[in-house]
C-alpha atoms as a PDB file:
ATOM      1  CA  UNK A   1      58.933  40.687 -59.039  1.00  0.00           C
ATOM      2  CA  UNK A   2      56.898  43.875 -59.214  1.00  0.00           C
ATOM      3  CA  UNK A   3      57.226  45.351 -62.861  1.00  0.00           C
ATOM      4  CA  UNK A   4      55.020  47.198 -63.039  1.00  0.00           C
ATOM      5  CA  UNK A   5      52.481  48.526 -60.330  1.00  0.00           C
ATOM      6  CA  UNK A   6      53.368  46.551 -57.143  1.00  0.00           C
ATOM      7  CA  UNK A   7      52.443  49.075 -54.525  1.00  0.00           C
ATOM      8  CA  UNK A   8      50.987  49.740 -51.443  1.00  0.00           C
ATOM      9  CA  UNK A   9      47.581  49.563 -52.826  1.00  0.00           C
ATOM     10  CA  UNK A  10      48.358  46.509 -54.222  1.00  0.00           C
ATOM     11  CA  UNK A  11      48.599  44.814 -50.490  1.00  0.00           C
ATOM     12  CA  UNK A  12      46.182  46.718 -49.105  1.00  0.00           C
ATOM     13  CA  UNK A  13      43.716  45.825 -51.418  1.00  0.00           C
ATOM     14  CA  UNK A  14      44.663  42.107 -51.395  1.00  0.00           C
ATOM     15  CA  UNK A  15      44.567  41.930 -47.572  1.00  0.00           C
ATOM     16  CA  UNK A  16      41.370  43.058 -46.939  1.00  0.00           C
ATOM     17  CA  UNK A  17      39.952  41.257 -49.871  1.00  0.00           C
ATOM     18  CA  UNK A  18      41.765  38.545 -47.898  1.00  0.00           C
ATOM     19  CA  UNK A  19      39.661  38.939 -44.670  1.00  0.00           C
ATOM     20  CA  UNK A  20      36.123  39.435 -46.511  1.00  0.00           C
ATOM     21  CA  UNK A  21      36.558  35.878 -48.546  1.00  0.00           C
ATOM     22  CA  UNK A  22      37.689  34.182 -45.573  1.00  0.00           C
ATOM     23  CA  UNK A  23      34.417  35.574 -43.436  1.00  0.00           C
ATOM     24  CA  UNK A  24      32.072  35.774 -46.299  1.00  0.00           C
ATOM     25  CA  UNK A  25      32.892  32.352 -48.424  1.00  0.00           C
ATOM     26  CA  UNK A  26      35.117  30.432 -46.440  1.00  0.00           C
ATOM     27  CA  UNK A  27      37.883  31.026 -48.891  1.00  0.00           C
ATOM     28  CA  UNK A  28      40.027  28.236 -49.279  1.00  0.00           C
ATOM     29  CA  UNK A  29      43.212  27.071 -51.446  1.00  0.00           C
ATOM     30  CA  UNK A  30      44.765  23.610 -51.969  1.00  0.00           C
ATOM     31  CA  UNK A  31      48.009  22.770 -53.550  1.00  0.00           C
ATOM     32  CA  UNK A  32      50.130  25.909 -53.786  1.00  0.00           C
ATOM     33  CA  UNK A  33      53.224  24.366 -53.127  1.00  0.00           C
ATOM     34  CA  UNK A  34      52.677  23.009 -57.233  1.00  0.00           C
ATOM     35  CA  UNK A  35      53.376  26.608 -57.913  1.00  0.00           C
ATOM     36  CA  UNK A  36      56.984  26.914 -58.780  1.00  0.00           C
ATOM     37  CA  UNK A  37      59.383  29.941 -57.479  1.00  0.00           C
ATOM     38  CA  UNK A  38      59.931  31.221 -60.963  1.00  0.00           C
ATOM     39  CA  UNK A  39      57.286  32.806 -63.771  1.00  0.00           C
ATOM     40  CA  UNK A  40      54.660  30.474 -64.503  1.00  0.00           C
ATOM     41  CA  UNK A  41      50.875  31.432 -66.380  1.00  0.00           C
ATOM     42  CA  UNK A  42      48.017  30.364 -63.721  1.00  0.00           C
ATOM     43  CA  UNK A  43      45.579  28.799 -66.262  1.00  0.00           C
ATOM     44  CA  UNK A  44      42.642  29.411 -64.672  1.00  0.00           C
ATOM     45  CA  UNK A  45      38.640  28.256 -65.426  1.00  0.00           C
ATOM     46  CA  UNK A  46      36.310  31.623 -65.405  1.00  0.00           C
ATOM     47  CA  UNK A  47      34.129  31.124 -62.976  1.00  0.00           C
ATOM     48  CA  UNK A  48      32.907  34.977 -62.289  1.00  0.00           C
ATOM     49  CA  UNK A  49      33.909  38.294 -61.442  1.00  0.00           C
ATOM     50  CA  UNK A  50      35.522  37.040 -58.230  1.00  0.00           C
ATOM     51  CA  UNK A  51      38.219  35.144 -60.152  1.00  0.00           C
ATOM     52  CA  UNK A  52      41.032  36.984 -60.335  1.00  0.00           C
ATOM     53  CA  UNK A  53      41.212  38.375 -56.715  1.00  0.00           C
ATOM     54  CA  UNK A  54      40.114  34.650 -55.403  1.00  0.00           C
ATOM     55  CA  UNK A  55      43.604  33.471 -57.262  1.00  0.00           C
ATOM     56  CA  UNK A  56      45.846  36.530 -55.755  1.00  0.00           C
ATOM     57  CA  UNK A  57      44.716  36.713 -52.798  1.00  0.00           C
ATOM     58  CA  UNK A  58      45.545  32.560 -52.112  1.00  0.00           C
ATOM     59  CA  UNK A  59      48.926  33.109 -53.577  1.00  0.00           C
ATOM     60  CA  UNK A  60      51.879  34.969 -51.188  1.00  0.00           C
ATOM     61  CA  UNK A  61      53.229  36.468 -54.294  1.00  0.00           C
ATOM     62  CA  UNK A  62      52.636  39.515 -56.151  1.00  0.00           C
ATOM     63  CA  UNK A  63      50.229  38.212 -59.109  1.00  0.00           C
ATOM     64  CA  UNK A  64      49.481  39.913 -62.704  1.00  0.00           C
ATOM     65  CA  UNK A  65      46.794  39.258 -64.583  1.00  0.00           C
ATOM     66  CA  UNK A  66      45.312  40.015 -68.559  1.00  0.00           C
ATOM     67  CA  UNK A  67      41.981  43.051 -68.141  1.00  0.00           C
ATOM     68  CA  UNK A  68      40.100  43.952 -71.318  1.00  0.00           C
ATOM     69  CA  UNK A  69      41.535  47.418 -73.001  1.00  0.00           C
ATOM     70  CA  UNK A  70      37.682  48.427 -72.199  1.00  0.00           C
ATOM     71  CA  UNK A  71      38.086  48.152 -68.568  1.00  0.00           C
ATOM     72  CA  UNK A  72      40.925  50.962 -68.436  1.00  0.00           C
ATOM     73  CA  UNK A  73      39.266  53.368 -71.179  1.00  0.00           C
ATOM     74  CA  UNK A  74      35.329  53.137 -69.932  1.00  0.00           C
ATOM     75  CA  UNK A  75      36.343  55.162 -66.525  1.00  0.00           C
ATOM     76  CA  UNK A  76      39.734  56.357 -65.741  1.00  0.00           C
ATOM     77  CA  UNK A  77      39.865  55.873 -62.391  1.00  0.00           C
ATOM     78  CA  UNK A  78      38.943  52.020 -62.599  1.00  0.00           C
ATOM     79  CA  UNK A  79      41.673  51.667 -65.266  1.00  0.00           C
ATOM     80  CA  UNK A  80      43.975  53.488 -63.163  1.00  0.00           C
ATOM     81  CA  UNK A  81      43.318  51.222 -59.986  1.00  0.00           C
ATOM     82  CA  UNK A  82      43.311  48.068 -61.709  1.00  0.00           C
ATOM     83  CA  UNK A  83      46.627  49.150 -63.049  1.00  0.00           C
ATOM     84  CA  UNK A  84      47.383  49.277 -59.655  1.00  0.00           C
ATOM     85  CA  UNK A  85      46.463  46.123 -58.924  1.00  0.00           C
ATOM     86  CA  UNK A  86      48.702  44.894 -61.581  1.00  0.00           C
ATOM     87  CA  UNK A  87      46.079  44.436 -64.652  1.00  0.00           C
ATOM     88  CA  UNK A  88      48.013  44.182 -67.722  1.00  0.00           C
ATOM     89  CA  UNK A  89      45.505  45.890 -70.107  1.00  0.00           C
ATOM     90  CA  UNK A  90      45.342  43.846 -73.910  1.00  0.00           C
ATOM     91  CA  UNK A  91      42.993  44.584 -76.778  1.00  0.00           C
ATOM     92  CA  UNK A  92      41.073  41.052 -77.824  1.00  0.00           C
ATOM     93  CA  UNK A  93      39.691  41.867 -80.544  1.00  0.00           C
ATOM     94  CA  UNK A  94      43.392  42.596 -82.742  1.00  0.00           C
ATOM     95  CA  UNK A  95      46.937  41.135 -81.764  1.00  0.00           C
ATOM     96  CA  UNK A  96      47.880  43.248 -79.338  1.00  0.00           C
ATOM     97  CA  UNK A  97      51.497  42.888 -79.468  1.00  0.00           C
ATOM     98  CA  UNK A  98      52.306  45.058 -76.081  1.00  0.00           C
ATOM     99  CA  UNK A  99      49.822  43.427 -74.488  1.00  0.00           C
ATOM    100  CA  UNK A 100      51.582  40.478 -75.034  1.00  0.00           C
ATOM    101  CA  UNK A 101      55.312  41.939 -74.734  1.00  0.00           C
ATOM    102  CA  UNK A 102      54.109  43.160 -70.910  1.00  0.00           C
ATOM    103  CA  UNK A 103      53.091  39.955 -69.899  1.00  0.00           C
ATOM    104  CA  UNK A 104      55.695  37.990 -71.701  1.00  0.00           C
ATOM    105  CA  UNK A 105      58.256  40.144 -69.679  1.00  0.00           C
ATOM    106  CA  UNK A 106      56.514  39.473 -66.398  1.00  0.00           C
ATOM    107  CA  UNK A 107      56.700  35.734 -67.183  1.00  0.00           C
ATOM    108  CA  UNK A 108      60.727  35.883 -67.894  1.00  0.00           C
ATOM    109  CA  UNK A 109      61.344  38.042 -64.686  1.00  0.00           C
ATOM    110  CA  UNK A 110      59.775  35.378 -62.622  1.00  0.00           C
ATOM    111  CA  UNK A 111      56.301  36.468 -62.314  1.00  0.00           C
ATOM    112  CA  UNK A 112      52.954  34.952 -62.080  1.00  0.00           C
ATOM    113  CA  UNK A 113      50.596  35.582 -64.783  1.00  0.00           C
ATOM    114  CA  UNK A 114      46.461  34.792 -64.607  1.00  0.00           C
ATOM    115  CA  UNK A 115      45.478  33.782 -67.683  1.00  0.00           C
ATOM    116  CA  UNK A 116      41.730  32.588 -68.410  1.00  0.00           C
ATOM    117  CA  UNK A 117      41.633  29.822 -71.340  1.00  0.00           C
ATOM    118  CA  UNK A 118      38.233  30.012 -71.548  1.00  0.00           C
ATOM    119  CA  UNK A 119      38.201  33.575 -72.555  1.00  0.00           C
ATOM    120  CA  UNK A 120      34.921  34.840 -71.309  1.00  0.00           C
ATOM    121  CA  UNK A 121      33.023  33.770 -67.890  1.00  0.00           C
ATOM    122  CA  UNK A 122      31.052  30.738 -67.859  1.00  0.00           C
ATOM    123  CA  UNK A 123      27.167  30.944 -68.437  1.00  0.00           C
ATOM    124  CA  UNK A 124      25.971  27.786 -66.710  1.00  0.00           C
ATOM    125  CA  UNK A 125      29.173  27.000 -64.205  1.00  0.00           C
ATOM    126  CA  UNK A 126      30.660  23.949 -66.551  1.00  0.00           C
ATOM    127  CA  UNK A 127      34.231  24.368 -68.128  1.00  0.00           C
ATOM    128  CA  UNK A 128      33.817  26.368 -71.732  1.00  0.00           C
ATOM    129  CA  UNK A 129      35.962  25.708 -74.828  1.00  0.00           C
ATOM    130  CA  UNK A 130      39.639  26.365 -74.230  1.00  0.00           C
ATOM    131  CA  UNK A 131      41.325  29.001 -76.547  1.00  0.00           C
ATOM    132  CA  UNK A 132      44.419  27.853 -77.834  1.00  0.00           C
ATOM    133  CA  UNK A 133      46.426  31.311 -77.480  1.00  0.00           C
ATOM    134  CA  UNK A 134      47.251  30.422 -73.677  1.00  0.00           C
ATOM    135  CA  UNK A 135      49.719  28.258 -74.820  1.00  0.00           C
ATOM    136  CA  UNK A 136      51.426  30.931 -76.828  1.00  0.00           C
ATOM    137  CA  UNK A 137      52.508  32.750 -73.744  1.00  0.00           C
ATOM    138  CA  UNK A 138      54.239  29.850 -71.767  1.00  0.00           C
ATOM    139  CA  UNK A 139      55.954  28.451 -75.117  1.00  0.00           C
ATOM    140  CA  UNK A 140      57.044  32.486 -75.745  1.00  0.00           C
ATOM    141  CA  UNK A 141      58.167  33.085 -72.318  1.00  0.00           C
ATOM    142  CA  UNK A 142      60.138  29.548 -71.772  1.00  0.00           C
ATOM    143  CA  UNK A 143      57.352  29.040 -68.186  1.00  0.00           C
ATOM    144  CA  UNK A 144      55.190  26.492 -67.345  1.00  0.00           C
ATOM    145  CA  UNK A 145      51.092  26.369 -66.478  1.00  0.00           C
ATOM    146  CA  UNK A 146      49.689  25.707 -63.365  1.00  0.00           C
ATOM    147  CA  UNK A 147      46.054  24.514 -63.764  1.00  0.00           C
ATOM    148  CA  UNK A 148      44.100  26.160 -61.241  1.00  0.00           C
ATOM    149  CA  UNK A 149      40.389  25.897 -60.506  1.00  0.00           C
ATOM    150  CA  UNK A 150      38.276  28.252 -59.007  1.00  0.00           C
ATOM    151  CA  UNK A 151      35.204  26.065 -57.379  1.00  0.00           C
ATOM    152  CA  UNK A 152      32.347  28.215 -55.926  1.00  0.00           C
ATOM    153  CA  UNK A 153      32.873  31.286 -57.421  1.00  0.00           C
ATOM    154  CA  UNK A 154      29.797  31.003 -60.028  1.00  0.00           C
ATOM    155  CA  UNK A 155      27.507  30.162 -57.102  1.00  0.00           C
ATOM    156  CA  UNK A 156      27.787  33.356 -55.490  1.00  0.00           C
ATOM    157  CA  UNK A 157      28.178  35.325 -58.697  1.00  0.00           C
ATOM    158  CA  UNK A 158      26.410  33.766 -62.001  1.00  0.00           C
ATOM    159  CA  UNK A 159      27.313  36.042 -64.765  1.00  0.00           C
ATOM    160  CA  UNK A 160      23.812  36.838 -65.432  1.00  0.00           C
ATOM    161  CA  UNK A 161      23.835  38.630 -62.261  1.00  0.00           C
ATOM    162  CA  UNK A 162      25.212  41.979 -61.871  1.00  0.00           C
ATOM    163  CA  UNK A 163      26.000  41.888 -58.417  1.00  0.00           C
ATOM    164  CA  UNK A 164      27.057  38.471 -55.904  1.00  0.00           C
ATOM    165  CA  UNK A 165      23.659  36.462 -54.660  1.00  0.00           C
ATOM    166  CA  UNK A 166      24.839  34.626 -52.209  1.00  0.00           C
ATOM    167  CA  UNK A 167      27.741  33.774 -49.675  1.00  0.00           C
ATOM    168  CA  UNK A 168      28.837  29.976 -50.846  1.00  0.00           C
ATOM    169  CA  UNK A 169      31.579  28.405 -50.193  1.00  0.00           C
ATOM    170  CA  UNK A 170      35.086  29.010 -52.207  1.00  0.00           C
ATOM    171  CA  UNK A 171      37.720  27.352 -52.721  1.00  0.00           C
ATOM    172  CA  UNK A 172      40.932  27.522 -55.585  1.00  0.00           C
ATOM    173  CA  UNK A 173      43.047  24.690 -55.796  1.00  0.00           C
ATOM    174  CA  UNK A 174      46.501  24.241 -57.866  1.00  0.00           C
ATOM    175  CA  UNK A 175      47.090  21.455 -59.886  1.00  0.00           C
ATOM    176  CA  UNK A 176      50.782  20.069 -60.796  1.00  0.00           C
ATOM    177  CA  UNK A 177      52.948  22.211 -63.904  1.00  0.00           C
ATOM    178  CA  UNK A 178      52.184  21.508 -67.287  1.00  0.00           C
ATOM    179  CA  UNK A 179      54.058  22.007 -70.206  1.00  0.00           C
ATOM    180  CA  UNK A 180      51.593  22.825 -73.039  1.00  0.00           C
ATOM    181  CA  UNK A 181      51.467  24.153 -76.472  1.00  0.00           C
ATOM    182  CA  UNK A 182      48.774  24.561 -79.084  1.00  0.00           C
ATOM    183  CA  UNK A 183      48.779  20.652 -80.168  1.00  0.00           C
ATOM    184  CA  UNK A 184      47.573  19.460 -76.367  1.00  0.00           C
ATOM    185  CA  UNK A 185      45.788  22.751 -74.928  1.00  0.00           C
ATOM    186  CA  UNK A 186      43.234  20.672 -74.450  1.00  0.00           C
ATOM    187  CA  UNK A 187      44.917  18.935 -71.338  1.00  0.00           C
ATOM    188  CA  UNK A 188      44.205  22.265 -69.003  1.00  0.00           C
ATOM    189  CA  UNK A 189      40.544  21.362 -69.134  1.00  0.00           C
ATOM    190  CA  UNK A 190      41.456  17.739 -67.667  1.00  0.00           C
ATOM    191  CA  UNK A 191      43.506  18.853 -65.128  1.00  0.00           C
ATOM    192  CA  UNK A 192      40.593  21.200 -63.876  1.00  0.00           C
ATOM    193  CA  UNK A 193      38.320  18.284 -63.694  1.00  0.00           C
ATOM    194  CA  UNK A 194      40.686  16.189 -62.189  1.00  0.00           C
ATOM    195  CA  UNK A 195      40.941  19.181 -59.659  1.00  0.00           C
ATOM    196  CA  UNK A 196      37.442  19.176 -59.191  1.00  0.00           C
ATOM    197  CA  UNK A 197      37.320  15.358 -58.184  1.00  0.00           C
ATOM    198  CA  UNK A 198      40.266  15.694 -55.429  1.00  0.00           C
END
């Protein structure tokens, strides 16, 4: 479903994004037929910068994802063509109930939604703490998560680094549906490790 932004740009930008992780890092993806036809979060680890185009581009379905309110209101023309690219802008640092109402609706429609547990990037490549308001969006929203791992990613672009370092091979891989809620959370980091051994 496109809500919101789903435009030309939008597959443009995803196909030659396409092309460049295929030549550059050998871009590959496991296990998307665990991602189900209607709205589901894609509870992803944080690997870098990469992370949310790495996830769309693997998928053959318009995908939405959560941006920091500072990404749209430090330039306008980034904020306008992440918009684009279907960033759902949401303030962190207070409940930012449209935020949430945007990607909510995305989720009910039958739309995929990136979501990052961890909440930030990693600093040393291992999976961070999860946060538990992930959960809050597939119990709201009636949709299950897919655990997906991004493997690779921090090797070509640590977080320390402002700009990629090298050209190592990618891969995402999707891990069976999970229904979660703030009492189990927990289990997303599993399934990424049990991602990781596969």
């Amino acid at each position: 479903p496109c809500l919101f932004s789903c435009n030309m740009l939008y597959f443009l930008v995803l196909r030659i994004c396409r092309v460049l992780a295929i030549v550059f890092f050998g871009l590959r993806a496991f296990g998307r037929e665990n991602i189900p036809e209607g709205g589901a979060v894609l509870a992803s680890n944080h690997q870098s910068y990469f992370d949310p185009a790495l996830i769309s581009i693997t998928v053959n379905r318009p995908v939405y994802f959560l941006a920091r309110q500072e990404l749209f209101d430090s330039n306008r023309f980034f904020g306008w063509f992440i918009r684009n690219l279907n960033a759902i802008p949401l303030e962190r640092r207070t409940f930012d109930s449209t935020g949430l109402r945007r990607a909510i609706e995305v989720l009910q429609n039958g739309g995929l939604l990136i979501v990052f547990p961890e909440g930030t990037r990693t600093p040393d490549g291992e999976i961070g703490e999860i946060r538990k308001g992930v959960s809050l969006l597939g119990e709201r929203a009636g949709v299950p998560l897919v655990p997906t791992l991004v493997d690779g990613a921090y090797q070509a672009w640590p977080r320390k680094y402002k700009l990629p370092v090298q050209f190592s091979p990618i891969s995402v891989r999707f891990g069976p549906p999970l229904r979660l809620d703030k009492t189990n959370i927990e289990t997303i980091a599993d399934a990424w490790r049990k991602l990781k051994k596969d």
